[in-house]
Protein backbone atom coordinates (compact mmCIF):
# COMPACT_ATOMS: atom_id res chain seq x y z
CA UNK A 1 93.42 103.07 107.67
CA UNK A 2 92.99 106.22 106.13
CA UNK A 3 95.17 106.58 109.17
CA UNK A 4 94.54 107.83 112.15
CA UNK A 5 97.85 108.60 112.40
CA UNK A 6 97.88 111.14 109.72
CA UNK A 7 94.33 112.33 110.33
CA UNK A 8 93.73 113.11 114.22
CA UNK A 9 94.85 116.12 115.14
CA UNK A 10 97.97 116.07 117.76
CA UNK A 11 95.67 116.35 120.97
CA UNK A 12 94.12 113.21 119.94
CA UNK A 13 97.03 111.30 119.26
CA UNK A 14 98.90 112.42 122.47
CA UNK A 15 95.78 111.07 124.32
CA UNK A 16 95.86 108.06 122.95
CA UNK A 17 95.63 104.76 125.01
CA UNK A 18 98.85 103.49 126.79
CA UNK A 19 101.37 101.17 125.29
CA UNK A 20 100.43 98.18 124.54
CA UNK A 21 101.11 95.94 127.62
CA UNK A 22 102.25 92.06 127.12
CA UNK A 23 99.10 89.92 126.08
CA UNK A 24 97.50 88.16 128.94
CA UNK A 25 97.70 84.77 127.20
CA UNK A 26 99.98 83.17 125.57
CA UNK A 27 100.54 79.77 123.49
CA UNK A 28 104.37 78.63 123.17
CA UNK A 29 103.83 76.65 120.19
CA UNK A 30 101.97 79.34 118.31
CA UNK A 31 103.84 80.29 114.40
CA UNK A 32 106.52 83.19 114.94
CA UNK A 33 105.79 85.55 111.93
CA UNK A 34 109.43 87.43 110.96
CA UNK A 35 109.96 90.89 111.81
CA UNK A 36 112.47 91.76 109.32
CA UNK A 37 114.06 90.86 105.84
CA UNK A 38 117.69 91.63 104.20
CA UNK A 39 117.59 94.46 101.97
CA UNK A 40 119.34 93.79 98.47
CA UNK A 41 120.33 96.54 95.61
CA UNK A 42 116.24 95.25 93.76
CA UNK A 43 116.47 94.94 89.59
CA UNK A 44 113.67 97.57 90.03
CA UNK A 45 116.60 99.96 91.15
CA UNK A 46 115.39 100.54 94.69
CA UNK A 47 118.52 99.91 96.85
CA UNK A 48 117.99 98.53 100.78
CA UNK A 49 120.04 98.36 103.18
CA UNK A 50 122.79 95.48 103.50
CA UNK A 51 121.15 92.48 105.55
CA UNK A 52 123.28 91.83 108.73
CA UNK A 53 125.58 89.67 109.25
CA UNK A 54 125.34 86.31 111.45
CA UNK A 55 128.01 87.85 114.09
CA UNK A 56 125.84 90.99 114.26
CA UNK A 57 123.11 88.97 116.55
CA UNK A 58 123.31 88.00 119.59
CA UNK A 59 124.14 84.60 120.47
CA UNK A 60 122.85 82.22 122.65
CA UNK A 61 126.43 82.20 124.59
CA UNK A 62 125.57 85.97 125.12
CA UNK A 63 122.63 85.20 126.78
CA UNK A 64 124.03 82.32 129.18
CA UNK A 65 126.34 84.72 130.04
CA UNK A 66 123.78 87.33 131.06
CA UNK A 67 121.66 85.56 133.26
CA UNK A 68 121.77 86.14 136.63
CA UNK A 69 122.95 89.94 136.01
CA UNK A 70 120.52 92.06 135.71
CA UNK A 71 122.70 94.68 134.12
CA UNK A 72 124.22 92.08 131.76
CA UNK A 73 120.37 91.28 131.31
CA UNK A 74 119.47 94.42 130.33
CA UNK A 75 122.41 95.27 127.83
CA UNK A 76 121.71 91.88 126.01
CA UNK A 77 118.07 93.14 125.55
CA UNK A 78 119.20 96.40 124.57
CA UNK A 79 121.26 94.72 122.10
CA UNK A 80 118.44 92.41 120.88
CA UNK A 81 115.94 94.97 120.30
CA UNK A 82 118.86 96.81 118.59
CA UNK A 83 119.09 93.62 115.92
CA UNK A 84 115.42 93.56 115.78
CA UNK A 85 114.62 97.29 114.62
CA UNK A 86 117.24 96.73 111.85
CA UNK A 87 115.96 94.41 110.13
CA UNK A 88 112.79 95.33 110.59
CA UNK A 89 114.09 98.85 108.78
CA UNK A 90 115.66 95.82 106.49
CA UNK A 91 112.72 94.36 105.79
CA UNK A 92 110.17 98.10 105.18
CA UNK A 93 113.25 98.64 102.61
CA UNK A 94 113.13 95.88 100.77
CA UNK A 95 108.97 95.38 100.67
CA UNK A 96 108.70 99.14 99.76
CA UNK A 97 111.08 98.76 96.77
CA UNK A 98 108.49 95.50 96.09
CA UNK A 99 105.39 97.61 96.17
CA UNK A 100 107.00 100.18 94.49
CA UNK A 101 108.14 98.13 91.47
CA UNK A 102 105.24 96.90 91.23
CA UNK A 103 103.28 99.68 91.27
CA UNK A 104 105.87 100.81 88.34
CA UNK A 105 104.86 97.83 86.80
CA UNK A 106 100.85 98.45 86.74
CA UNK A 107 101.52 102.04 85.96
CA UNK A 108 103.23 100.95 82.73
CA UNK A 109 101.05 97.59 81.41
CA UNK A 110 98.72 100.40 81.98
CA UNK A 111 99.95 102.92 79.46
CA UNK A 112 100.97 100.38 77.16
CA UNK A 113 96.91 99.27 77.08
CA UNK A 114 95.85 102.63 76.47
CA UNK A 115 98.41 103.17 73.57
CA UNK A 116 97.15 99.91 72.13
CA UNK A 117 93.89 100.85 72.15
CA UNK A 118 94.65 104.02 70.75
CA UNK A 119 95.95 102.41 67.96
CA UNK A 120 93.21 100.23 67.30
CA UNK A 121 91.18 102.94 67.38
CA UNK A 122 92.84 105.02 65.23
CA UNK A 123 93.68 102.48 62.77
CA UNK A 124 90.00 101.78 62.54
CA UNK A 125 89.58 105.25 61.60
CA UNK A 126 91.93 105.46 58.87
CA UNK A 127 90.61 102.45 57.48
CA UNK A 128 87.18 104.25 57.34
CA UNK A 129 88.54 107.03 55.95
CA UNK A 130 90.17 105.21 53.34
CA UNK A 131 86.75 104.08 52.69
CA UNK A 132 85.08 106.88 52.14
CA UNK A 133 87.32 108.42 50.16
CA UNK A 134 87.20 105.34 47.97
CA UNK A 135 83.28 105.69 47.94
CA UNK A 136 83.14 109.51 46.70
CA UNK A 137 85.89 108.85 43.90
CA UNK A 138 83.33 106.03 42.52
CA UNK A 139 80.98 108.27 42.48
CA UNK A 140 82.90 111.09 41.00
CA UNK A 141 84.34 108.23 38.29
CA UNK A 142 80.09 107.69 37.62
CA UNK A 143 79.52 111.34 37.10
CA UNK A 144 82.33 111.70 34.97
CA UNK A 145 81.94 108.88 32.65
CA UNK A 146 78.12 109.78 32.40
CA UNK A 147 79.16 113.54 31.06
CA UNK A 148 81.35 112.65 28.78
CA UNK A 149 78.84 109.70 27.10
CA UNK A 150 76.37 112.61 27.01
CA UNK A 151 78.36 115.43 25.50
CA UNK A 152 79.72 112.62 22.97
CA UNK A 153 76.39 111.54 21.74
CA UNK A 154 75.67 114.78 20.71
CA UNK A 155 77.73 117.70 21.26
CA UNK A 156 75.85 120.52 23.07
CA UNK A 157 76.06 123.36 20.30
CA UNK A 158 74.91 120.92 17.89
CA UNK A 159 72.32 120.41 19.90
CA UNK A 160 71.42 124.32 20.91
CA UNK A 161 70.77 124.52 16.98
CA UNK A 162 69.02 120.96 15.78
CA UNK A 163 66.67 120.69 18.73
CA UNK A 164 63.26 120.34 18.13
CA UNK A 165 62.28 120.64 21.77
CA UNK A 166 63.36 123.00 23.29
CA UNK A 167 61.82 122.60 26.43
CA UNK A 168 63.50 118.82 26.70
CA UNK A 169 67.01 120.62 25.81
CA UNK A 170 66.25 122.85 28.89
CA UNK A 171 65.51 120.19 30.89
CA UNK A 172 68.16 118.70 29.46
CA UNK A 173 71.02 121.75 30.67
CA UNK A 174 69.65 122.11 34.04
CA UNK A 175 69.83 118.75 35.14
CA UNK A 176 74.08 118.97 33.52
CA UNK A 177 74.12 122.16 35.46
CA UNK A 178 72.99 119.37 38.40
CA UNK A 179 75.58 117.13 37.67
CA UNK A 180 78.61 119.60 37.65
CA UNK A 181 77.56 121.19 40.46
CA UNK A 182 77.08 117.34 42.30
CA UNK A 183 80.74 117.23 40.24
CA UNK A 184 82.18 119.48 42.21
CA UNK A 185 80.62 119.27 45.63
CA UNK A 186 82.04 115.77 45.22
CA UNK A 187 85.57 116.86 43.83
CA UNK A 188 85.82 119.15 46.86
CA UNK A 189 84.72 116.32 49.50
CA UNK A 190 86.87 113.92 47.98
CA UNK A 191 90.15 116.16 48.57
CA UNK A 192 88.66 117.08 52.30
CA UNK A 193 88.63 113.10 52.88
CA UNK A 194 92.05 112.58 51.70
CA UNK A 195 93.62 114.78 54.16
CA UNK A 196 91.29 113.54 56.99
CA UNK A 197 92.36 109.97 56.01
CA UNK A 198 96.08 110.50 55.73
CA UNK A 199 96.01 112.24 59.09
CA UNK A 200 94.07 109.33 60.32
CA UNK A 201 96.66 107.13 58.54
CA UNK A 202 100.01 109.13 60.53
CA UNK A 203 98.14 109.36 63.72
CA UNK A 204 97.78 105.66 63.59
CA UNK A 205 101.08 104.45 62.59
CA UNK A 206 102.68 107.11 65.19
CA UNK A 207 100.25 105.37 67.91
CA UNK A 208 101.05 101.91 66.44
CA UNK A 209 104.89 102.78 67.32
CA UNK A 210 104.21 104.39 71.02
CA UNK A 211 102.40 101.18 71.73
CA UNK A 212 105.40 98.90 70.53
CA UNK A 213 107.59 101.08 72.92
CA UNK A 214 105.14 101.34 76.15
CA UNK A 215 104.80 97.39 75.37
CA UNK A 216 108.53 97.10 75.66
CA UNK A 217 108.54 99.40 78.37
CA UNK A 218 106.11 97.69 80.52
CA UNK A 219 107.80 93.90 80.09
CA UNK A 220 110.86 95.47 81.16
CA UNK A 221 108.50 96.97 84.53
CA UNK A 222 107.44 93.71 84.68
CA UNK A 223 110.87 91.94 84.46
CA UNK A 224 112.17 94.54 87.35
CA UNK A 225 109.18 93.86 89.55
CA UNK A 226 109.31 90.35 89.83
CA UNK A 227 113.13 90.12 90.42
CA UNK A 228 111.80 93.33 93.64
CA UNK A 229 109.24 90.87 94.82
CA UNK A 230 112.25 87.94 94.67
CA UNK A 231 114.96 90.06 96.57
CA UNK A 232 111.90 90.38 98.88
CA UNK A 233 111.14 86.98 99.39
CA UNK A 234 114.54 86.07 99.47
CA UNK A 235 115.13 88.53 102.51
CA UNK A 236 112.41 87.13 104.67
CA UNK A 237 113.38 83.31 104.07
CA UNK A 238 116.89 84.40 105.04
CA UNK A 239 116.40 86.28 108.07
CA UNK A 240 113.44 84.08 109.80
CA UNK A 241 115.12 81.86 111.42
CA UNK A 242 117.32 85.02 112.87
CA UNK A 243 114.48 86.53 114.23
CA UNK A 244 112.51 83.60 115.55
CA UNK A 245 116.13 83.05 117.54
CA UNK A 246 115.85 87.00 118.58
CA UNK A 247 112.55 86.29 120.47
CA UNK A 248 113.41 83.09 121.53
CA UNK A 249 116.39 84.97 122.95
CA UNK A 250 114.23 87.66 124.50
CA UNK A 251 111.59 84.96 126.35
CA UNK A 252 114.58 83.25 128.38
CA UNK A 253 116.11 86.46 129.32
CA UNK A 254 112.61 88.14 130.84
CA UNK A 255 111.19 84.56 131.56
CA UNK A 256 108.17 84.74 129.29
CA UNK A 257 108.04 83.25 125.94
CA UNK A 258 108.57 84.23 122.66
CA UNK A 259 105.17 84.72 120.85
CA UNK A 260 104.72 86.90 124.52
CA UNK A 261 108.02 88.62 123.34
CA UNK A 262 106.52 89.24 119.71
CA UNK A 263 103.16 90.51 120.46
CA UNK A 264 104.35 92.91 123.19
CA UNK A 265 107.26 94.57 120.72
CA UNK A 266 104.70 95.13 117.91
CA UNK A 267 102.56 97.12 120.77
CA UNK A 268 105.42 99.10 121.81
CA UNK A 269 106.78 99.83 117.70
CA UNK A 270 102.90 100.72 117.52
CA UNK A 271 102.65 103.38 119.88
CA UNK A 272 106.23 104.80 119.01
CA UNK A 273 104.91 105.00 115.50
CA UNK A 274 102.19 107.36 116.47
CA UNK A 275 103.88 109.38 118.99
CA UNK A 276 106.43 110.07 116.13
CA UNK A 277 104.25 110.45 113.32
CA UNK A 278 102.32 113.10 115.72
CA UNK A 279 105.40 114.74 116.46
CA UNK A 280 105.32 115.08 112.67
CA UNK A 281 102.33 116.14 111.88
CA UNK A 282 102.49 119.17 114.49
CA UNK A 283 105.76 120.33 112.76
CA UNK A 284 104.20 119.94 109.41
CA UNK A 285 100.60 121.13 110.13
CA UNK A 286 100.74 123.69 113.21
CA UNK A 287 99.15 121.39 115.36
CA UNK A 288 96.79 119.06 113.22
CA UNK A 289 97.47 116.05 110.92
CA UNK A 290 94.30 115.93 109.33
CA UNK A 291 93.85 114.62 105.69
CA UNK A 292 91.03 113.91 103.47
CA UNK A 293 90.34 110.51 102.55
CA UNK A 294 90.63 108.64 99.12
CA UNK A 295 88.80 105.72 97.89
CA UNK A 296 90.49 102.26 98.39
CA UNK A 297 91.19 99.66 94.95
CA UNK A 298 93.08 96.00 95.35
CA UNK A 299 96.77 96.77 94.00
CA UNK A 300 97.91 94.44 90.93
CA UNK A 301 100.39 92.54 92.77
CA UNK A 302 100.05 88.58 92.44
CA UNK A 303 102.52 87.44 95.17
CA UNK A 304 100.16 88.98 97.95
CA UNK A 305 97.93 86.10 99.71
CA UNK A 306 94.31 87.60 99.20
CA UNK A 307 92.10 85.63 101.53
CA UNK A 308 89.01 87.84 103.22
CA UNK A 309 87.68 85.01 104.85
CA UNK A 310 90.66 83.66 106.04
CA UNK A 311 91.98 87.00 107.42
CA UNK A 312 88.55 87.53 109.26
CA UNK A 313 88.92 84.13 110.66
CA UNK A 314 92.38 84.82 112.15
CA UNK A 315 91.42 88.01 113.18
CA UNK A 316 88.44 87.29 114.84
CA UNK A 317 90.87 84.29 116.41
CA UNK A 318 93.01 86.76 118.15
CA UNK A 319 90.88 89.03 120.28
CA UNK A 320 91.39 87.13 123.34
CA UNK A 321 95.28 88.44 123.14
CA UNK A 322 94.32 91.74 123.61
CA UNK A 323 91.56 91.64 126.22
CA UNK A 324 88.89 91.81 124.13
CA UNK A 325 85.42 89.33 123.88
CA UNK A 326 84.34 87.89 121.27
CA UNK A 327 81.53 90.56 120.68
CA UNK A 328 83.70 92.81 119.09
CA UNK A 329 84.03 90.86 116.71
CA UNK A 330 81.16 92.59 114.39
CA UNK A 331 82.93 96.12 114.71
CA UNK A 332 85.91 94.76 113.83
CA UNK A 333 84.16 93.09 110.16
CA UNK A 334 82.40 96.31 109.92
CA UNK A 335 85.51 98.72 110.41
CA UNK A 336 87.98 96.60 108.04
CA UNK A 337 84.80 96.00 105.50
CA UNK A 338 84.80 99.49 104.94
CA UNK A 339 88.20 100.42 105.13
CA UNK A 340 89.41 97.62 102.78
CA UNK A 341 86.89 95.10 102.23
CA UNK A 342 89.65 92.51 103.71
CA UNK A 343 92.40 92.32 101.06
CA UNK A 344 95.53 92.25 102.30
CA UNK A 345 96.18 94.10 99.05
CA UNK A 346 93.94 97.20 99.16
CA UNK A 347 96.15 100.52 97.95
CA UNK A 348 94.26 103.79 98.96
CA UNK A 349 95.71 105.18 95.11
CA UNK A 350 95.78 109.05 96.86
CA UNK A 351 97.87 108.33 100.36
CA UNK A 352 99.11 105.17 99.81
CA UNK A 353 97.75 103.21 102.86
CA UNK A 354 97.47 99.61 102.79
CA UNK A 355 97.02 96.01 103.67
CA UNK A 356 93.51 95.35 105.66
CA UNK A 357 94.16 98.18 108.64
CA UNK A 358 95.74 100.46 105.94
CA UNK A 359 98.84 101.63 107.43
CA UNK A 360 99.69 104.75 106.63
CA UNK A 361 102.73 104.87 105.68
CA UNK A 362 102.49 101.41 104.58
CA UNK A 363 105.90 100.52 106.02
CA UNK A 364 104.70 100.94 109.59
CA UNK A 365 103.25 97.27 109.43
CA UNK A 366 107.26 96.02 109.27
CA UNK A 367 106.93 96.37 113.12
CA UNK A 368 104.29 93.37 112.92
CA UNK A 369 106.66 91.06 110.28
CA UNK A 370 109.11 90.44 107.68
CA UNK A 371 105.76 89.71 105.28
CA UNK A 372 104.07 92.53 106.03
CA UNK A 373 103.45 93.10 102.26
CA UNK A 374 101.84 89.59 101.63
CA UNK A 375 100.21 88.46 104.47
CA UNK A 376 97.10 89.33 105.93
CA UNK A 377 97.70 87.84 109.13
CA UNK A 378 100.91 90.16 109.91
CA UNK A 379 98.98 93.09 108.81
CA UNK A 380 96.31 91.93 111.40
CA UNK A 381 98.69 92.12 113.89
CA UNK A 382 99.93 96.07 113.75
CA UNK A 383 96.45 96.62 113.34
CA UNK A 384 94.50 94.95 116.14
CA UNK A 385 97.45 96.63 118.55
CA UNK A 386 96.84 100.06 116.39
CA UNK A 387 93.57 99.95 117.49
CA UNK A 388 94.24 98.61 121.13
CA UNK A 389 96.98 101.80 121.69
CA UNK A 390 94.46 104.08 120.06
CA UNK A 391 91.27 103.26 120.16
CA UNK A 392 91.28 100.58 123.51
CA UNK A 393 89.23 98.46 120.90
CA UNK A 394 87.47 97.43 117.64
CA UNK A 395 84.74 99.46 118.97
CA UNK A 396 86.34 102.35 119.73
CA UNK A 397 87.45 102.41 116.69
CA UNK A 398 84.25 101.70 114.73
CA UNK A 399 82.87 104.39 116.57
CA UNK A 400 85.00 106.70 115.42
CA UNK A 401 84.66 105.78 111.75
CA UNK A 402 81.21 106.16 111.69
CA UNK A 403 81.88 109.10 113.04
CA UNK A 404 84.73 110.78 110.81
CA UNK A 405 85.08 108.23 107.99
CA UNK A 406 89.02 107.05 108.93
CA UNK A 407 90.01 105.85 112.19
């Protein structure tokens, strides 16, 4: 969001709205989204942490066992929200090393474009060099071959004592006088060119060889940020039915149900967020977290579901679970317009927030999912209960955009 987070100063955050309380509706059959993915040692060379292990969650034995003792009760969720932040630290690991490949990637196929066009331009230039060289030692070659059929004809001091006009024989001298002096101006161009074109001719063929290597260079980014964005994908799929189990788990222990469970653990990961990144940003700053804000550009990424419509649709779709009518609504399209026009792929290229709320740091939006890199909807999530905990709602926090141009 140009966040908020990283903006306010500290008595703003500390005054922020309460914790995000459990929704007021629910719907049992509603999708779980993942809150975490295994970590994997990425071809990019970003290392995650180890995914757990199946005998690392809790089972459902444990949680027979618990009920009907409310201290066993309250160890088992301990020990579920315990399996739940790791993988969601699982999961910011592994999507991080994703973006960051990736953004590896862009940075090179970007370098290797500019070298190739460097060489195309500077091969174009030699060529027209060459040219001109080629030009001015024609014309040299005319001048030349010109002289010598006149001072053959008739050699000049022959001529200085035969003439009968004198005048014409003046004429005559001064337009030779011309011609060497053309001769020369020419000579002198024509060794000026050569250099200039056999600079021309290095530069290119030095340029021609840095764009062979940046092309090699970025396939090999490219190679190391699709097998990131694999270990990625391959962490969510594994862990989602773990964490689908983990809410699951939670909803029969505190008698609610699990999307309950979900939405009311992304509030409370919300608010810790800011409370710690305020904590922060006094340490850092003396007391204020403000930053300036940068411009906002879709990231190069192809594995990242881009739908603006769809997100607004889902978005608008969720209100009720926070409290809110449907007439916030238009703050809502107005806030995430500006901050990101809707891609779930926006990159602010100066502070690195993204998604549609752009989180800042990007990572925070593992608290709403596993896919918090690639789906809109889970970005939605942390950031309609951002905005709840902060702002109390989409108008709020429109408000204070207009206002101070983040939220």
């Amino acid at each position: 969001m140009r966040d908020a987070d990283a903006r306010a100063s500290v008595d703003d955050m500390t005054d922020s709205p309460a914790v995000c309380a459990p929704p007021r509706r629910a719907h049992v059959g509603r999708a779980l989204l993942a809150l975490a993915a295994a970590g994997a040692l990425l071809a990019a060379g970003l290392a995650t942490a180890p995914p757990a292990r199946a005998d690392d969650y809790p089972s459902w034995q444990d949680v027979q066992n618990a009920q009907g003792n409310e201290q066993a009760t309250a160890a088992e969720v301990a020990r579920i929200g315990d399996a739940l932040a790791r993988t969601q630290q699982q999961s910011a690991d592994a999507s991080t090393a994703a973006m960051k490949a990736n953004a590896a990637a862009a940075t090179a196929r970007a370098d290797a474009q500019t070298a190739a066009e460097r060489a195309d331009a500077l091969t174009a230039q030699a060529a027209s060099a060459e040219q001109a060289v080629q030009q001015t030692h024609l014309q040299v070659g005319a001048i030349v071959a010109g002289r010598t059929r006149t001072e053959t004809a008739i050699p000049l001091p022959v001529r200085l004592f035969t003439t009968t006009d004198p005048d014409e024989l003046l004429a005559q001298l001064g337009a030779l006088q011309k011609l060497d002096a053309t001769w020369s101006a020419l000579g002198a161009r024509a060794i000026a060119e050569r250099g200039v074109a056999t600079s021309l001719q290095d530069q290119a063929e030095a340029a021609r060889a840095a764009k062979d290597a940046l092309a090699a260079a970025a396939d090999q980014a490219a190679r190391k940020a699709k097998a990131a964005a694999d270990a990625e994908a391959a962490a969510v799929q594994d862990l989602q039915g773990h964490i689908t189990t983990l809410y699951a788990q939670l909803a029969t222990l505190k008698n609610t149900t699990a999307d309950v469970e979900r939405r009311y653990q992304i509030g409370q990961q919300v608010a810790a967020q800011a409370r710690a990144q305020a904590a922060a940003a006094a340490a850092a700053a003396g007391g204020s977290g403000a930053t300036g804000a940068g411009g906002v550009a879709p990231s190069v990424s192809g594995d990242v579901i881009v739908d603006p419509a769809g997100a607004q649709s889902y978005a608008r779709g969720q209100l009720g679970y926070y409290g809110w009518s449907d007439d916030q609504f238009g703050c809502l399209l107005s806030l995430w317009n500006q901050e990101s026009s809707w891609r779930a792929d926006a990159t602010n290229p100066d502070s690195g927030a993204y998604g549609i709320p752009q989180a800042l740091p990007a990572d925070k939006l593992a608290a709403a999912g596993a896919d918090w890199r690639t789906n809109g909807n889970t970005q939605i999530d942390w950031g309609l209960s951002y905005i709840q905990d902060r702002y109390g709602s989409p108008c709020g926090a429109w408000a204070h955009e207009v206002a101070n141009n983040w939220y």
